[in-house]
Protein backbone atom coordinates (compact mmCIF):
# COMPACT_ATOMS: atom_id res chain seq x y z
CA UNK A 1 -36.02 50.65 10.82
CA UNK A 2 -37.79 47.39 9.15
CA UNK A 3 -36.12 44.24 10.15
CA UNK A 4 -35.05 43.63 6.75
CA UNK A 5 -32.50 46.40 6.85
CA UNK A 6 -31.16 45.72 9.93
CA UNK A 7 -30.88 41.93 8.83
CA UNK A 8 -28.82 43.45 5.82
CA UNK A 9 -26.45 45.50 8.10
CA UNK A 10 -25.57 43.51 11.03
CA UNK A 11 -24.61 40.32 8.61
CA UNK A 12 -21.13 42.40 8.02
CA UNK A 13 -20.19 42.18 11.65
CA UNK A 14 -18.86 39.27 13.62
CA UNK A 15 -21.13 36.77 14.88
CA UNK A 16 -20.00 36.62 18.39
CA UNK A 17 -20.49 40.76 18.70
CA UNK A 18 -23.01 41.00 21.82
CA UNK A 19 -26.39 42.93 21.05
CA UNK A 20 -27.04 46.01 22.98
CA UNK A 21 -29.74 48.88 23.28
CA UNK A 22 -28.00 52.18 23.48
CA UNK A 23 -30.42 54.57 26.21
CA UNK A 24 -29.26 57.81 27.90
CA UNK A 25 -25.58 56.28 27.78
CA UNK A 26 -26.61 53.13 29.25
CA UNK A 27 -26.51 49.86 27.81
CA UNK A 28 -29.28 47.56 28.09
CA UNK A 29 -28.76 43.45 26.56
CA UNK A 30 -30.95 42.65 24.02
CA UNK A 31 -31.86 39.17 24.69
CA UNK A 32 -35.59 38.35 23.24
CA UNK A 33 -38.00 39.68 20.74
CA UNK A 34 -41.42 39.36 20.64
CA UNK A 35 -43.78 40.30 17.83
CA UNK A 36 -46.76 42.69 18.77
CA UNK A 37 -49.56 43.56 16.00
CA UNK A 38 -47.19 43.53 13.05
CA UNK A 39 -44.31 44.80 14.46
CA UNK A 40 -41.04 43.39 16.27
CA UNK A 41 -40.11 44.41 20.10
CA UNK A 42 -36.94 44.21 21.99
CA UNK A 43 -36.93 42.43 25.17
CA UNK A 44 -33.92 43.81 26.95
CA UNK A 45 -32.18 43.14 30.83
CA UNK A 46 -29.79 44.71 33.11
CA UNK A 47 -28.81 41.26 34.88
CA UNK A 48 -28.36 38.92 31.74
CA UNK A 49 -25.54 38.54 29.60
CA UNK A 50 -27.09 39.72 25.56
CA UNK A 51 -27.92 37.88 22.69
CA UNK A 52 -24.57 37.29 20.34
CA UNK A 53 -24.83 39.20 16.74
CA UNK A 54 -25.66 35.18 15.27
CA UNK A 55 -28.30 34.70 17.68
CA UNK A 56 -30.15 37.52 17.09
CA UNK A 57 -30.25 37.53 13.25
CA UNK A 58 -31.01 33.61 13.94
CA UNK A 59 -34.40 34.70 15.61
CA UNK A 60 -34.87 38.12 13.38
CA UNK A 61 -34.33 36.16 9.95
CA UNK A 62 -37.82 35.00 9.29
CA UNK A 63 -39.91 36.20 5.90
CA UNK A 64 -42.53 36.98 7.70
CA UNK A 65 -40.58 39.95 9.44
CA UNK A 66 -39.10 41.26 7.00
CA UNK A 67 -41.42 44.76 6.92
CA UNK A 68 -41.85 45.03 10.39
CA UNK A 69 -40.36 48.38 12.53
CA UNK A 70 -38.36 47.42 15.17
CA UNK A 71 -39.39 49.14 18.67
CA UNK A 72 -37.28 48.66 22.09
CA UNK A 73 -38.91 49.98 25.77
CA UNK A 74 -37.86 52.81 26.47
CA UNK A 75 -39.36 54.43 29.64
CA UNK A 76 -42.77 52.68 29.84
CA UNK A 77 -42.84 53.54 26.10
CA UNK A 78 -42.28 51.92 22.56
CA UNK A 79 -39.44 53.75 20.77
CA UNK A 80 -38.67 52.88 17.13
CA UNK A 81 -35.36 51.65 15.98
CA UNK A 82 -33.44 54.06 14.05
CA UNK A 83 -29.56 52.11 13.75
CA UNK A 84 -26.93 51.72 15.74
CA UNK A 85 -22.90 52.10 16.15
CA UNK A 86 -20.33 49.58 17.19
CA UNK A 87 -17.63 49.83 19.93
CA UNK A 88 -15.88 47.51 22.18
CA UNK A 89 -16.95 44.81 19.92
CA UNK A 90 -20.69 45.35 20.82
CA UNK A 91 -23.84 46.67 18.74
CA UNK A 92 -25.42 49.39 20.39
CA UNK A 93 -28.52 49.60 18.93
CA UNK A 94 -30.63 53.07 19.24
């Protein structure tokens, strides 16, 4: 997924949703990106609380990002962004 489109779809939710990548039914908090040779990566924890829905957009919402993937770790391994769901007022990313 470019960041661009997820940009587009997370701006319908509400701003204090927490961020979340969705792995093997386990929920990791999203709570930093860094940007890697033209693409975006998801720093995510176990211990800290994650990144509120305006938070993240605040750091994702920068022209220069706009056609890069999106990649979280996943098992000592990049693994693209494809969308995510929402429950229990959370994004789970995935």
């Amino acid at each position: 997924m470019r960041t661009i489109d997820l940009i587009l779809l997370l701006n319908d939710f509400k701003k204090n949703n927490r961020v979340f990548i969705e792995v093997d039914n386990n929920r990791l908090a999203v709570v930093d990106l860094e940007v890697n040779d033209d693409e975006i990566i998801l720093k995510t924890s176990t211990s800290m609380r994650g990144l509120k829905n305006w938070e993240f957009l605040l750091l994702l919402n920068k022209k220069e990002y706009y056609e890069m993937p999106i990649f979280f770790n996943n098992k000592n391994s990049h693994q693209q962004l494809f969308g995510f769901r929402v429950t229990d007022d959370c994004l789970l990313l995935g």
